[in-house]
Protein backbone atom coordinates (compact mmCIF):
# COMPACT_ATOMS: atom_id res chain seq x y z
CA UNK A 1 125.76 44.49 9.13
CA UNK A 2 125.58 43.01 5.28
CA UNK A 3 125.00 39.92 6.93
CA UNK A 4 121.75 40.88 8.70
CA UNK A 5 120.35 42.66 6.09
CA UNK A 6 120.93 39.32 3.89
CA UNK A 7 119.22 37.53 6.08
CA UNK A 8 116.41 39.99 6.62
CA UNK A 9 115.87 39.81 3.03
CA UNK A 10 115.76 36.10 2.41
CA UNK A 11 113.13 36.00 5.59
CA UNK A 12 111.43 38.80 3.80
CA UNK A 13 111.29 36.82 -0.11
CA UNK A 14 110.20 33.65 1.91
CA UNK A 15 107.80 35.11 4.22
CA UNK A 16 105.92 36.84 1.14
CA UNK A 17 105.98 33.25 -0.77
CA UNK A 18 104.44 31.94 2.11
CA UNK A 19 101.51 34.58 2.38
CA UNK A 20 101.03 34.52 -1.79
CA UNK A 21 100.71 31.02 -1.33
CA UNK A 22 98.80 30.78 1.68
CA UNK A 23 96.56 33.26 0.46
CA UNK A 24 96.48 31.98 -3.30
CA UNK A 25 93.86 29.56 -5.09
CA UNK A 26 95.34 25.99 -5.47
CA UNK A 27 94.78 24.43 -8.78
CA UNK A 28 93.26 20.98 -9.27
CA UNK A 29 96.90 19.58 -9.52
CA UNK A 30 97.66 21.25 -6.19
CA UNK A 31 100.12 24.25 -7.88
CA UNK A 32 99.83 27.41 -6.08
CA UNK A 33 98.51 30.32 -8.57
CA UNK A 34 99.49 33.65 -7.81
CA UNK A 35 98.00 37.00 -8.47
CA UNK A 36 100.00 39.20 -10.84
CA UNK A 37 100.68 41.82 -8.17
CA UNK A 38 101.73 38.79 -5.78
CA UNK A 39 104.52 37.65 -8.50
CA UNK A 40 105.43 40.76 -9.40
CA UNK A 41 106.50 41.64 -5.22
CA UNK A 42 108.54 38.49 -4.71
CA UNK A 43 110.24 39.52 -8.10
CA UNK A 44 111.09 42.60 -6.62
CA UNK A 45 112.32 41.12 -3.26
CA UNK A 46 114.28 38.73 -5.23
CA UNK A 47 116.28 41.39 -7.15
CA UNK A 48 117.54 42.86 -4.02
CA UNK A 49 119.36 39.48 -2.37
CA UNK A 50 123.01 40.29 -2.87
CA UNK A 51 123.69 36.19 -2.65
CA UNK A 52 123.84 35.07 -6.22
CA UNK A 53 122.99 31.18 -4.60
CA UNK A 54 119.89 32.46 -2.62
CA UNK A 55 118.26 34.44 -5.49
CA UNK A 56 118.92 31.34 -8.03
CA UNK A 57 116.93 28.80 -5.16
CA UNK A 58 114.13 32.01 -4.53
CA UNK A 59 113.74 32.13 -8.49
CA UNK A 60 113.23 28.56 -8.67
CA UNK A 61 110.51 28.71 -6.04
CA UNK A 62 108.85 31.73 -8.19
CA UNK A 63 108.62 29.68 -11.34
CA UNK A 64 107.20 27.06 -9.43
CA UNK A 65 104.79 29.07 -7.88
CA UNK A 66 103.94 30.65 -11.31
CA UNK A 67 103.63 26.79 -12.70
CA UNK A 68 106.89 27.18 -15.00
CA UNK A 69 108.49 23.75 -13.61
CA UNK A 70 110.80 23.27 -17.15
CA UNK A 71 112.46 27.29 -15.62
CA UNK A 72 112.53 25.89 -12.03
CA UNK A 73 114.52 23.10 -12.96
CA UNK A 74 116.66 25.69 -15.30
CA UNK A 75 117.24 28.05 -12.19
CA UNK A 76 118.34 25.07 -9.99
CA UNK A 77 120.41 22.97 -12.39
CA UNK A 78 122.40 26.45 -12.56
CA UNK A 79 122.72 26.97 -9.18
CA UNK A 80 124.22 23.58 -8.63
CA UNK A 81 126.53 24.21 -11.74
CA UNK A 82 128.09 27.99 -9.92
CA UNK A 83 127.44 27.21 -6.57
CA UNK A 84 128.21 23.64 -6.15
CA UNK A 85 130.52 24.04 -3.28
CA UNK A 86 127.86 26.63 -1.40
CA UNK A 87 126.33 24.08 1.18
CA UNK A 88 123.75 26.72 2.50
CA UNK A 89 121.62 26.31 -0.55
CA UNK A 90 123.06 23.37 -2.91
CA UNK A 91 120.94 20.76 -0.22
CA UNK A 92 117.86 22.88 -0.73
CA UNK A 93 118.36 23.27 -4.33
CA UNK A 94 118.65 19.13 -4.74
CA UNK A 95 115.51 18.51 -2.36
CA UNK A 96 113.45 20.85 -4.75
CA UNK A 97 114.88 19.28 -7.47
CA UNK A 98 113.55 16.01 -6.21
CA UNK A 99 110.11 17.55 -6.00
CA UNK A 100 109.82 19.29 -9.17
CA UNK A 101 111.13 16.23 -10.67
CA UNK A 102 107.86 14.52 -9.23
CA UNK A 103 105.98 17.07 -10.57
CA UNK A 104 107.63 17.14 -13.83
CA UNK A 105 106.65 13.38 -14.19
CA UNK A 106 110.27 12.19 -13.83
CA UNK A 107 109.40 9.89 -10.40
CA UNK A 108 112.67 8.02 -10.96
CA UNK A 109 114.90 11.15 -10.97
CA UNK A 110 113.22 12.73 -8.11
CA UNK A 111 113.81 9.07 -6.16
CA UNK A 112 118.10 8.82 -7.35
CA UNK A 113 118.07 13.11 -6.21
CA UNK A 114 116.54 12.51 -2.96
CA UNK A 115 118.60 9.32 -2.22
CA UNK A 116 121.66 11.44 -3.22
CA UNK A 117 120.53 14.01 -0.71
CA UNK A 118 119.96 11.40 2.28
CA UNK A 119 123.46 10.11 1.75
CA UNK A 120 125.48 12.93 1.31
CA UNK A 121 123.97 14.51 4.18
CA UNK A 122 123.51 11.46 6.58
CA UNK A 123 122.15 12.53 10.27
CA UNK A 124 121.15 16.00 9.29
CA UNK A 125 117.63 17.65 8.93
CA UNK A 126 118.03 17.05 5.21
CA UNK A 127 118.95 13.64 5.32
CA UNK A 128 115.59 13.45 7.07
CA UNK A 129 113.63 15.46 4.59
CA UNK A 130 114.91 13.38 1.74
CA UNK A 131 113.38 9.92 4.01
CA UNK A 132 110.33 11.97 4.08
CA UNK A 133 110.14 12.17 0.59
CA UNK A 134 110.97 9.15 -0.31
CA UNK A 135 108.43 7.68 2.00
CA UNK A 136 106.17 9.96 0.67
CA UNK A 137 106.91 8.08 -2.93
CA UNK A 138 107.03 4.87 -1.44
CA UNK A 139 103.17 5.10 -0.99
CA UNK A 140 102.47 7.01 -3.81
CA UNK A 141 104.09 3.79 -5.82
CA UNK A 142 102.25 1.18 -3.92
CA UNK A 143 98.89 2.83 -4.04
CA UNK A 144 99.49 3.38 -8.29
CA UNK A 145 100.18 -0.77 -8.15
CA UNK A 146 96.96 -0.87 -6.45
CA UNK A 147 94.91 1.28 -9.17
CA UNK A 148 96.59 -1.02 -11.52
């Protein structure tokens, strides 16, 4: 029964991220900007997850959502620090690392993260997430050479 109401309230945090943010104006730089009353919800949801992993990774996301990358990176490096071993969330926690490290202007970080993440979980969705996103900065890299 704990289990399904975990899992109900994980759905519940990430379906509201996904409405604030669908429903959200986008900044120049592509962030997602929030109303106050949309922040202050997923807070709320948030407080009540029970996993200490899950709410770490669903902070994260806030701060990112709210433009606070430097606390994003914060929340994650602690989740991989006290959750290390907790496979459920440390691959999600290193994939967002590798994008916030984009973000953050640390391209070379988010490349060794994402390559960490594609061989560590070789065949698996993530593996193929991490390709994605290193494609993804394969271009971005060859069209900066161009501009160049």
């Amino acid at each position: 029964m704990n289990r399904i109401l975990y899992y109900m309230t994980v759905l519940g945090v990430a379906g509201a991220m996904s409405v604030a943010a669908q429903g959200s104006d986008t900044a120049s730089s592509g962030e997602v900007k929030l109303t106050e009353e949309q922040i202050q919800m997923m807070e709320q949801r948030v407080a009540a997850i029970a996993d200490p992993a899950a709410r770490l990774f669903f902070q994260a996301n806030i701060h990112r959502a709210k433009g606070e990358l430097e606390q994003a990176l914060q929340k994650l490096a602690r989740l991989n620090v006290l959750h290390a071993h907790d496979k459920r969330w440390i691959t999600r926690s290193e994939l967002l690392t590798a994008k916030l490290y984009l973000e953050v202007g640390m391209p070379e970080q988010a490349e060794v993260t994402a390559r960490q993440v594609e061989f560590l979980n070789e065949g698996t969705e993530a593996a193929e997430t991490a390709r994605r996103f290193l494609d993804e900065l394969k271009q971005m890299n060859g069209q900066a050479e161009v501009s160049e």
